[in-house]
PDB file of N, CA and C in Angstrom:
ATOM      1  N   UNK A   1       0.839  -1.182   0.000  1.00  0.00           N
ATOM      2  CA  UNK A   1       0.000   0.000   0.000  1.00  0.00           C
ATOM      3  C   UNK A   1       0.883   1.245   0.000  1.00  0.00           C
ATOM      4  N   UNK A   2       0.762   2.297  -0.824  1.00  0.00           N
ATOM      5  CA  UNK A   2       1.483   3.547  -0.949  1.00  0.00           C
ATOM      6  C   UNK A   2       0.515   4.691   0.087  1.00  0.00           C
ATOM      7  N   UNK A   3       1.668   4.600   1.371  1.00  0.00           N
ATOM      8  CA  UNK A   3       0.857   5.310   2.826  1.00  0.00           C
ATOM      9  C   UNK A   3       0.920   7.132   1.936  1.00  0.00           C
ATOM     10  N   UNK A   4       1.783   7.218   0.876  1.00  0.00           N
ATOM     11  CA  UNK A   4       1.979   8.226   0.449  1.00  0.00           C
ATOM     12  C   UNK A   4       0.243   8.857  -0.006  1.00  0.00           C
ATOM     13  N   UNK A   5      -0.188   8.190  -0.611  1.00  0.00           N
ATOM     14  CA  UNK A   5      -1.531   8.054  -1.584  1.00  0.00           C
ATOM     15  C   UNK A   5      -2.678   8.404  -0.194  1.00  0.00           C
ATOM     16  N   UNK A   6      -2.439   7.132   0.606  1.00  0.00           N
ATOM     17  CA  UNK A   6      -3.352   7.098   2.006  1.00  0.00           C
ATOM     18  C   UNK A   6      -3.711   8.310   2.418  1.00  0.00           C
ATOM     19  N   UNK A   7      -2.758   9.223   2.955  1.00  0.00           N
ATOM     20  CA  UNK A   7      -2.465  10.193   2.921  1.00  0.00           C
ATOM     21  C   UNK A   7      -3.160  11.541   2.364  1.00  0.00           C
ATOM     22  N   UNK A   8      -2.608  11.612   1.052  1.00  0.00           N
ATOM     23  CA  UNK A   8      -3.491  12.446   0.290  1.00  0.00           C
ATOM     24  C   UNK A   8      -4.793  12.452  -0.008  1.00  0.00           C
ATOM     25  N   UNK A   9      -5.467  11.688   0.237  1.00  0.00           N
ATOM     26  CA  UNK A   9      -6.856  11.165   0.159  1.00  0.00           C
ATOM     27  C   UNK A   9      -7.319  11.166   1.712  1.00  0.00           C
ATOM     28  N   UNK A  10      -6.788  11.423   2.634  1.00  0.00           N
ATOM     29  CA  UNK A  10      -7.311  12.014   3.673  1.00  0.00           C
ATOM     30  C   UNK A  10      -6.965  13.422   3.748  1.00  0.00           C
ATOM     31  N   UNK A  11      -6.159  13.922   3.032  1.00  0.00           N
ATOM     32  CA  UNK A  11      -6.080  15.562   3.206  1.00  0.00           C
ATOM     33  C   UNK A  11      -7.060  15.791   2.058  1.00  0.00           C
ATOM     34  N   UNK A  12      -7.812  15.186   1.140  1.00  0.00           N
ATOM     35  CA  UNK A  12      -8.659  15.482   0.246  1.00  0.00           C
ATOM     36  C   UNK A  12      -9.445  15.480   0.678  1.00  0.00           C
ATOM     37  N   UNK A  13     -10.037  14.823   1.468  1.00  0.00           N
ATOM     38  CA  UNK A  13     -11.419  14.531   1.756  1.00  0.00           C
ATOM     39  C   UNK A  13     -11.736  14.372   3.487  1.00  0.00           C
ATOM     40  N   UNK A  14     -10.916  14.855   4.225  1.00  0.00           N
ATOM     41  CA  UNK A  14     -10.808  14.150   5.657  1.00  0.00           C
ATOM     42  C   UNK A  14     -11.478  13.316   6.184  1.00  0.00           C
ATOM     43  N   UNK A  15     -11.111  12.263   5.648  1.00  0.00           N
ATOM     44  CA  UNK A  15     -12.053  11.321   6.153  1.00  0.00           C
ATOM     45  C   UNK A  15     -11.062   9.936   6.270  1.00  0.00           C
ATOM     46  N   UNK A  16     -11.011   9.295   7.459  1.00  0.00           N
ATOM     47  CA  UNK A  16      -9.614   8.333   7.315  1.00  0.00           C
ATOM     48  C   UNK A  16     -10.211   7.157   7.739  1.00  0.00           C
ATOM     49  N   UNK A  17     -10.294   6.050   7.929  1.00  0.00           N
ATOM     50  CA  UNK A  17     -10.732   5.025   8.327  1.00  0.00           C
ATOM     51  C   UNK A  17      -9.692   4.680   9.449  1.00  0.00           C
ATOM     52  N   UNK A  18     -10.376   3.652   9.955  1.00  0.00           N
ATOM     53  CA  UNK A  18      -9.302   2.776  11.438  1.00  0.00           C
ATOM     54  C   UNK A  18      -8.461   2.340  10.281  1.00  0.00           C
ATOM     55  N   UNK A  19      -8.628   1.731   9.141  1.00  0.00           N
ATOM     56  CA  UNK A  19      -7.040   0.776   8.653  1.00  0.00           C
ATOM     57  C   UNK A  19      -5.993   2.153   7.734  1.00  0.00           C
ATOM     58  N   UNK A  20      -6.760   2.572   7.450  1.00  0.00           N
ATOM     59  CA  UNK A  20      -5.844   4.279   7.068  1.00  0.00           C
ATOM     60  C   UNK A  20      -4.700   4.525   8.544  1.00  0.00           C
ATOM     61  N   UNK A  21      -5.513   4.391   9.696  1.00  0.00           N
ATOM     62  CA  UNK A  21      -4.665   5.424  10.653  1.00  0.00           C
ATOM     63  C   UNK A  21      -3.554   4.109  10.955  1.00  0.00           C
ATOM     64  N   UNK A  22      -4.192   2.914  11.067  1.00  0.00           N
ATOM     65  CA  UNK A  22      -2.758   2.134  11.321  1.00  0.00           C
ATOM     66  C   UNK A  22      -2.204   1.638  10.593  1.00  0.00           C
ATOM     67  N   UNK A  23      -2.210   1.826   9.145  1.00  0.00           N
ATOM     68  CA  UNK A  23      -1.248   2.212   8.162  1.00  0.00           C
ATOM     69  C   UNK A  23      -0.456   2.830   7.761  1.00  0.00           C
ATOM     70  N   UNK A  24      -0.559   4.237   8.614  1.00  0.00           N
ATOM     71  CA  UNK A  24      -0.120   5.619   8.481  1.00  0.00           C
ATOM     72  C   UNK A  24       1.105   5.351  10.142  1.00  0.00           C
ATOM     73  N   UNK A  25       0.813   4.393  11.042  1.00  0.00           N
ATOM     74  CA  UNK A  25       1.081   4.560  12.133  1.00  0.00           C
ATOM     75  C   UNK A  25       2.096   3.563  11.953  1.00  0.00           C
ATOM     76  N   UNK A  26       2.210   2.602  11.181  1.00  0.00           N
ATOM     77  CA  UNK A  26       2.983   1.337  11.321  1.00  0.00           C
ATOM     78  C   UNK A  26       3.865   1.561   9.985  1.00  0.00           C
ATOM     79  N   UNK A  27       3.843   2.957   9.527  1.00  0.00           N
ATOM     80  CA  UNK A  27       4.510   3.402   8.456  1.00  0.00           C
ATOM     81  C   UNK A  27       5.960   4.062   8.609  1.00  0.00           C
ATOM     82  N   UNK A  28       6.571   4.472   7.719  1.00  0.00           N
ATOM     83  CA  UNK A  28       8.205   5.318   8.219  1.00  0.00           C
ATOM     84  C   UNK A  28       8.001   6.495   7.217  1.00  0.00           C
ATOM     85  N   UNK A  29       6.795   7.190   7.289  1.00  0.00           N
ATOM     86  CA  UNK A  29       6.220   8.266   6.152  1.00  0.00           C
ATOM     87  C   UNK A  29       6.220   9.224   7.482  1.00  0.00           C
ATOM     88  N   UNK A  30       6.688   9.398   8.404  1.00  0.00           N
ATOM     89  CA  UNK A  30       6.415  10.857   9.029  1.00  0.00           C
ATOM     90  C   UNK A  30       6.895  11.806   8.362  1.00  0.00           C
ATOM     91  N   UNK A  31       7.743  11.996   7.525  1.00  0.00           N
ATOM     92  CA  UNK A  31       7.879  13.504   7.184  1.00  0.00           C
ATOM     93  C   UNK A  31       6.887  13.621   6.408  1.00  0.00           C
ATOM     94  N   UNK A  32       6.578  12.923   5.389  1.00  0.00           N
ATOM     95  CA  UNK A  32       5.859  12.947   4.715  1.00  0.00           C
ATOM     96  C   UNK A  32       4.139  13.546   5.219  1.00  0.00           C
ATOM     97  N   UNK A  33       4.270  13.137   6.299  1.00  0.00           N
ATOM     98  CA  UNK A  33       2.744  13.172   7.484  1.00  0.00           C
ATOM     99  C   UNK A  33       2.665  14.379   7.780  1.00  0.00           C
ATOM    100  N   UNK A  34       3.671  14.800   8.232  1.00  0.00           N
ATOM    101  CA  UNK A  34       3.924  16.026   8.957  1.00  0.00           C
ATOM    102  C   UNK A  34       4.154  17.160   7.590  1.00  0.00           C
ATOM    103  N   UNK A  35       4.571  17.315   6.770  1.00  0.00           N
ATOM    104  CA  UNK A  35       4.452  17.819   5.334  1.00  0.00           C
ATOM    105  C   UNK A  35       3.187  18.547   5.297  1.00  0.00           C
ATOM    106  N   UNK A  36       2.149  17.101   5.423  1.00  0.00           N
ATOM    107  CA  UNK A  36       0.736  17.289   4.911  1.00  0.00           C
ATOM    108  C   UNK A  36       0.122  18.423   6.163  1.00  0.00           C
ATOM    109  N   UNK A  37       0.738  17.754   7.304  1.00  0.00           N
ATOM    110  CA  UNK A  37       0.175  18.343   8.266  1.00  0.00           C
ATOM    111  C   UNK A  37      -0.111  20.107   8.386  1.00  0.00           C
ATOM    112  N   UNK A  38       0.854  20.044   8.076  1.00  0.00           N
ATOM    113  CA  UNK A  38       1.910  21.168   7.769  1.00  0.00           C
ATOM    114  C   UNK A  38       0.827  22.371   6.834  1.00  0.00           C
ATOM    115  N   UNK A  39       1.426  21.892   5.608  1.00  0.00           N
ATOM    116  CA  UNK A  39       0.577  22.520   4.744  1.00  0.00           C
ATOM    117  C   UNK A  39      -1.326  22.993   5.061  1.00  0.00           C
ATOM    118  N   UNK A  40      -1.706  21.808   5.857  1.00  0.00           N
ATOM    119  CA  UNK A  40      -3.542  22.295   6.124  1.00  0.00           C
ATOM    120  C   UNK A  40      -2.981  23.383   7.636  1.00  0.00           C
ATOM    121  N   UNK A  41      -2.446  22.848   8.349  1.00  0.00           N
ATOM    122  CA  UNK A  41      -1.973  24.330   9.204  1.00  0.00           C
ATOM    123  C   UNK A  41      -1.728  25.700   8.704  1.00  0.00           C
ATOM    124  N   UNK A  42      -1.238  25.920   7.750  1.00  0.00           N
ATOM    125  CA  UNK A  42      -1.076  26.970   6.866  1.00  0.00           C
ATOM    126  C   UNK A  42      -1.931  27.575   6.460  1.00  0.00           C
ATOM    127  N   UNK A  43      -2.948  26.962   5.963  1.00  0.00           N
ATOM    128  CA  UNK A  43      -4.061  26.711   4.913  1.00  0.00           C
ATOM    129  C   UNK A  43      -4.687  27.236   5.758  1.00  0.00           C
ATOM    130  N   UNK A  44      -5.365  27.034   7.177  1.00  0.00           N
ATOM    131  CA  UNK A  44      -5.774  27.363   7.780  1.00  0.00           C
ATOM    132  C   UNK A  44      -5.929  28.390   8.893  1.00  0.00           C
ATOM    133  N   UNK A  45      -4.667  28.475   9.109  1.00  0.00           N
ATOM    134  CA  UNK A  45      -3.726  29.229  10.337  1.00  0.00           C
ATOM    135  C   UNK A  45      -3.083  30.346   9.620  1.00  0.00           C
ATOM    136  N   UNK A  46      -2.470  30.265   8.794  1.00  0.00           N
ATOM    137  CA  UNK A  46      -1.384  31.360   8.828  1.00  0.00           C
ATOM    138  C   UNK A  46       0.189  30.784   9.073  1.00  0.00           C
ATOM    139  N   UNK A  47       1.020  30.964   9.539  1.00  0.00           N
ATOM    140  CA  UNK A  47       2.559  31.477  10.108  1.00  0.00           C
ATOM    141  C   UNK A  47       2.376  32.353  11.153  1.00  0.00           C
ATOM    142  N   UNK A  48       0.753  32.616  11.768  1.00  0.00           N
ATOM    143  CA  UNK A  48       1.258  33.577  12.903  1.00  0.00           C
ATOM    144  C   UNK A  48       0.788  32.475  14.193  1.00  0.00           C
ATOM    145  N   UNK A  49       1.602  32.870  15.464  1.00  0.00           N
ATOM    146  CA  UNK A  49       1.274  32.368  16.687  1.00  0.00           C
ATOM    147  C   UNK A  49       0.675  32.770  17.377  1.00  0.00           C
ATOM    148  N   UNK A  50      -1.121  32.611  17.875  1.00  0.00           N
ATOM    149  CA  UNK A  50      -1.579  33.013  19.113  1.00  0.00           C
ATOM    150  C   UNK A  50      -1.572  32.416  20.116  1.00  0.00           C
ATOM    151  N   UNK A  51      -1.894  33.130  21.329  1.00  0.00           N
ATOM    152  CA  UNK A  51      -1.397  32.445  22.816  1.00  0.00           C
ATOM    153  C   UNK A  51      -2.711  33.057  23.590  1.00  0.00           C
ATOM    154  N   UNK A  52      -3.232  31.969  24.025  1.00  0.00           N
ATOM    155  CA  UNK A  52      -4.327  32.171  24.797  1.00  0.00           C
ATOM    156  C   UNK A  52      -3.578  32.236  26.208  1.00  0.00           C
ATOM    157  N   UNK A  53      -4.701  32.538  27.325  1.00  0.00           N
ATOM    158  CA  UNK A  53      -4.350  32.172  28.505  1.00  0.00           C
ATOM    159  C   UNK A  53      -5.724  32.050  29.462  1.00  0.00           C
ATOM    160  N   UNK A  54      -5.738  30.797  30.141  1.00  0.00           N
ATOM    161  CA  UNK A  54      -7.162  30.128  30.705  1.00  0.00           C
ATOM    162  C   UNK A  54      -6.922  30.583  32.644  1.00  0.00           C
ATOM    163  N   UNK A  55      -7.881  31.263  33.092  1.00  0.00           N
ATOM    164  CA  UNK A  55      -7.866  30.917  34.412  1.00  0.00           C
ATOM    165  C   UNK A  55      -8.886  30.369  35.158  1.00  0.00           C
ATOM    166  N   UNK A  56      -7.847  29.641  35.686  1.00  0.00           N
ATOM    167  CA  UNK A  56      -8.780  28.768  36.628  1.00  0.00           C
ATOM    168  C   UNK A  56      -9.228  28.972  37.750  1.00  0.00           C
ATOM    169  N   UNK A  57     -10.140  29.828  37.852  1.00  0.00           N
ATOM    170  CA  UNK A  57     -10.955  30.420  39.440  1.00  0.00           C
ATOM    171  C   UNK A  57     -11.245  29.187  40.382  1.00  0.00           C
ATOM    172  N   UNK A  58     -11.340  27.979  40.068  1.00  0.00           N
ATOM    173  CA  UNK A  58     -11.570  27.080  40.996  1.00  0.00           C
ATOM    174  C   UNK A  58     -11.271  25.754  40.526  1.00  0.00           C
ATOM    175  N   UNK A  59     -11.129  24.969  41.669  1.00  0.00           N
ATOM    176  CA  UNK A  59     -10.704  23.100  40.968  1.00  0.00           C
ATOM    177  C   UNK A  59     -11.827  22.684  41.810  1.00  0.00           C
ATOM    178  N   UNK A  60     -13.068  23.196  41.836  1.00  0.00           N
ATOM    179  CA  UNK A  60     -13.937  22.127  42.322  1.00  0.00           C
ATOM    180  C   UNK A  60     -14.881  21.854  40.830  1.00  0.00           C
ATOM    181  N   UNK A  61     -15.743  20.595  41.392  1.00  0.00           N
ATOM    182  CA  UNK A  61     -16.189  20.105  40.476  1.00  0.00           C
ATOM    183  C   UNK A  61     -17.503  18.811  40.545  1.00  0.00           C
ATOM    184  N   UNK A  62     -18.138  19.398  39.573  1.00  0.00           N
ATOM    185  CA  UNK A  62     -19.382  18.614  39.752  1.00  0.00           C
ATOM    186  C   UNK A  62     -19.320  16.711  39.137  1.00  0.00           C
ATOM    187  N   UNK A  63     -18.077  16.820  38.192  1.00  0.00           N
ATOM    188  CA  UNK A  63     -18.420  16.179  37.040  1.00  0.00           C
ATOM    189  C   UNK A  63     -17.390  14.612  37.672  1.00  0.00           C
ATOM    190  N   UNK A  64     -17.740  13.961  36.980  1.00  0.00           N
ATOM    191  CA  UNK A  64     -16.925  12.299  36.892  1.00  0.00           C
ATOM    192  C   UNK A  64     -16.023  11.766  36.030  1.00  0.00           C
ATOM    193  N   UNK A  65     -15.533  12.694  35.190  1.00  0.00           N
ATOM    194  CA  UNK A  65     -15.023  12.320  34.264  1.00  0.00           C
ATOM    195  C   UNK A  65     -13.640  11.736  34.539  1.00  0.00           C
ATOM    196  N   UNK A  66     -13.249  10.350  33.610  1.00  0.00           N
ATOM    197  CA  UNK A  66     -12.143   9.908  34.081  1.00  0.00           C
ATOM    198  C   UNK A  66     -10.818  10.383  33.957  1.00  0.00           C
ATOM    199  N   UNK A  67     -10.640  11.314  32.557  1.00  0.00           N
ATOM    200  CA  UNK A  67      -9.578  11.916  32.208  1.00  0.00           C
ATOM    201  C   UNK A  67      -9.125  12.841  33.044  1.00  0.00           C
ATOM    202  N   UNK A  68      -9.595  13.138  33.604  1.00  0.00           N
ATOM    203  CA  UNK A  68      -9.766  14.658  34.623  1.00  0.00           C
ATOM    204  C   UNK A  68      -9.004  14.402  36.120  1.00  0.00           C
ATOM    205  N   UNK A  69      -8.222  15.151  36.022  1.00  0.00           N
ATOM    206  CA  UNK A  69      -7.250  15.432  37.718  1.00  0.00           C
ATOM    207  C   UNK A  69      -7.853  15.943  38.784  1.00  0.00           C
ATOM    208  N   UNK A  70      -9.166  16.829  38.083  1.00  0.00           N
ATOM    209  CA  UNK A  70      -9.979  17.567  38.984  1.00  0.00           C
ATOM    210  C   UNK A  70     -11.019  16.967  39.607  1.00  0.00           C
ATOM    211  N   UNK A  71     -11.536  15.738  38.947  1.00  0.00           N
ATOM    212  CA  UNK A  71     -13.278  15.182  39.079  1.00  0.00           C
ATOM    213  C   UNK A  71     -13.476  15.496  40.681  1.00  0.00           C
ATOM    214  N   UNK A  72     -14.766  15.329  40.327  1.00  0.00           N
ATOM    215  CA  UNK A  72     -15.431  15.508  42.101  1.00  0.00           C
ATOM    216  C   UNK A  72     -15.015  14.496  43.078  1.00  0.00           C
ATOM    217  N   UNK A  73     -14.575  13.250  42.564  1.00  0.00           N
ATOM    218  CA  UNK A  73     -14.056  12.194  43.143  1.00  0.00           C
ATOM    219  C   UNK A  73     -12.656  11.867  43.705  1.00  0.00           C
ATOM    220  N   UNK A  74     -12.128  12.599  43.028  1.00  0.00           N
ATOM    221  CA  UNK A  74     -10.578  13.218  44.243  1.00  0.00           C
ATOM    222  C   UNK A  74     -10.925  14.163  44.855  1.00  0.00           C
ATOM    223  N   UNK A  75     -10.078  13.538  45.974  1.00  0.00           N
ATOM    224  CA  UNK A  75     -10.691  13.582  47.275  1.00  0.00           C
ATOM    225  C   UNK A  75      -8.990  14.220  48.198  1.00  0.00           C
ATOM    226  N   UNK A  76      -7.952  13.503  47.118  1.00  0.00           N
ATOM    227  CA  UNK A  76      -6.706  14.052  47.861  1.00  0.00           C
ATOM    228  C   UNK A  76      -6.766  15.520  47.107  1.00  0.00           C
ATOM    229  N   UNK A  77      -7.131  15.617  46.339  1.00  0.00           N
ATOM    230  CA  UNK A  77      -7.072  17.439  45.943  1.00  0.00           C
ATOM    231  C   UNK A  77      -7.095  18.925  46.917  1.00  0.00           C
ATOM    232  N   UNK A  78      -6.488  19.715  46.910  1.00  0.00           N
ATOM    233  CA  UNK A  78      -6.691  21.217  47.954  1.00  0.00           C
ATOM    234  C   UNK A  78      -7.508  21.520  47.028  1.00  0.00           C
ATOM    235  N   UNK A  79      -8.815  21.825  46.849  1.00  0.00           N
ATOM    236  CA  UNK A  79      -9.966  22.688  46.153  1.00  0.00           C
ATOM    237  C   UNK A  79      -9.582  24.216  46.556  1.00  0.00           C
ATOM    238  N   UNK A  80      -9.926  25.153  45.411  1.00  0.00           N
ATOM    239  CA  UNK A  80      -9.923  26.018  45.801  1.00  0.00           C
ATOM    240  C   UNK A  80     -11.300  27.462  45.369  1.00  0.00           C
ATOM    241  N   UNK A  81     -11.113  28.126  45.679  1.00  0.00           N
ATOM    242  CA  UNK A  81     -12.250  29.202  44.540  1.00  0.00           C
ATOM    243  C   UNK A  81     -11.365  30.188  44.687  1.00  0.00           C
ATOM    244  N   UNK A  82     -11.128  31.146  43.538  1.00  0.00           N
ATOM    245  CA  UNK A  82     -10.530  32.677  43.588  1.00  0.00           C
ATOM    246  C   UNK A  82     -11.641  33.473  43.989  1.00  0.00           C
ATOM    247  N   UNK A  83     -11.501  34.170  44.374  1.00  0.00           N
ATOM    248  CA  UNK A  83     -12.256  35.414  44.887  1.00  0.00           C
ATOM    249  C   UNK A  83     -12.053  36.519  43.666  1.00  0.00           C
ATOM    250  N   UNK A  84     -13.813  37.040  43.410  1.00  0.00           N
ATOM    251  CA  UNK A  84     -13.570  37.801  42.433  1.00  0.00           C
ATOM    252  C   UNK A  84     -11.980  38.925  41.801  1.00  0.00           C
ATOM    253  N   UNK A  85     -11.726  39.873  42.959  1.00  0.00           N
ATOM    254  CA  UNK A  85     -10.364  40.757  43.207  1.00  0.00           C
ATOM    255  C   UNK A  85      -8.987  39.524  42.203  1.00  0.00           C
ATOM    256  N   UNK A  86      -9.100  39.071  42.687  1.00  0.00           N
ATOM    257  CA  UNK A  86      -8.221  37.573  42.246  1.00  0.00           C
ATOM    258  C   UNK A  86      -8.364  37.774  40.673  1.00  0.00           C
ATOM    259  N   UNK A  87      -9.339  36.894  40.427  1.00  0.00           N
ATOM    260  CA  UNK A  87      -9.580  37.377  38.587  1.00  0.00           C
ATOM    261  C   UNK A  87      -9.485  38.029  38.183  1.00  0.00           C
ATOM    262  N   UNK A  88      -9.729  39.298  38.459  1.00  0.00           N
ATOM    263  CA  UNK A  88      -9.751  40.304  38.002  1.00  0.00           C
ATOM    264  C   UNK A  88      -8.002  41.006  37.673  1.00  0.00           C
ATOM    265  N   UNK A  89      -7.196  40.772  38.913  1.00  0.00           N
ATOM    266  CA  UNK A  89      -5.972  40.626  38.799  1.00  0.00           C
ATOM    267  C   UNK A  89      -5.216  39.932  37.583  1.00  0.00           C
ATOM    268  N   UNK A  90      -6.047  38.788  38.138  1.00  0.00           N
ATOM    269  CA  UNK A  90      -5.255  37.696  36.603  1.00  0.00           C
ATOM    270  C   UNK A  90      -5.368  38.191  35.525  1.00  0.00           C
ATOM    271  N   UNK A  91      -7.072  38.240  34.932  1.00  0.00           N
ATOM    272  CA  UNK A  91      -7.010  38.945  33.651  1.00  0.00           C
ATOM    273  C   UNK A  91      -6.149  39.721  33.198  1.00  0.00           C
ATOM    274  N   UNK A  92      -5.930  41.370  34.525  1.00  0.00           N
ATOM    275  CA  UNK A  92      -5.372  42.515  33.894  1.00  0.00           C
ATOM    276  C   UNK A  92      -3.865  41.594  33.625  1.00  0.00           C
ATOM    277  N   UNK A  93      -3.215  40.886  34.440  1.00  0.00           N
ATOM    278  CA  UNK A  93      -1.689  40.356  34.733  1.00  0.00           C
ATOM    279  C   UNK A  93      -1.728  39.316  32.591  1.00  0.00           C
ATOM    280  N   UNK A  94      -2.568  39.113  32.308  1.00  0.00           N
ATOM    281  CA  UNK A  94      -2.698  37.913  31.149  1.00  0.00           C
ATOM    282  C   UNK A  94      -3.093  39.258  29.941  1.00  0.00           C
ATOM    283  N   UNK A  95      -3.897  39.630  30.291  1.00  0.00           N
ATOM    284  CA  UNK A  95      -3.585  40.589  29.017  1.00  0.00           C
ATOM    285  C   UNK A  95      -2.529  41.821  28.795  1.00  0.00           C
ATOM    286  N   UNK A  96      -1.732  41.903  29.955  1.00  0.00           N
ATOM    287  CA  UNK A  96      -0.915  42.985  29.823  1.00  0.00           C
ATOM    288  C   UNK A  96       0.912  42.044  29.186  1.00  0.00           C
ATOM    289  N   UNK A  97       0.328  40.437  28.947  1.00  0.00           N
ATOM    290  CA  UNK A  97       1.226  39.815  28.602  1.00  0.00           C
ATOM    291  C   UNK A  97       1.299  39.828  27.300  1.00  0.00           C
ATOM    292  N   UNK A  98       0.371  40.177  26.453  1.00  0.00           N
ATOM    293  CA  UNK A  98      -0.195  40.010  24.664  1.00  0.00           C
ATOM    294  C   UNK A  98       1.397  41.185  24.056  1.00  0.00           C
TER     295      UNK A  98
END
């Protein structure tokens, strides 16, 4: 199979199947991958870099989710809440970083 082809036919059409991705994975085409990658970044993005910045007023939490460091179910966690003054800090401190 030419992972080269594989490839292009998922940057055509994005659409990849399970035997596409472990074809692509069990392949020695990374530059080639990263090429493609490359190019729809462009395509899409630009060459310029933005930088967000997220604050986190609190680590409590309602939710269960397993991926999560935060879930309601750790229990060894320090929870915390910011106090409005707090955010407000952060913000000005995160946008005076742009």
């Amino acid at each position: 199979m030419d992972i080269k082809k594989v490839i292009d036919k998922i940057v055509v059409n994005s659409k990849a199947s399970i035997d596409d991705i472990v074809s692509i994975l069990n392949s020695n085409c990374n530059d080639y991958l990263f090429e493609q990658a490359n190019n729809i970044r462009k395509k899409y993005c630009g060459d310029k870099v933005e930088l967000r910045a997220i604050i986190e007023f609190s680590n409590y939490c309602r939710c269960d989710c397993l991926y999560c460091g935060i879930n309601r179910q750790n229990t060894s966690l320090n929870r915390y809440r910011m106090k409005l003054d707090e955010i407000i800090e952060c913000a000005k401190k995160a946008s005076k970083m742009q």
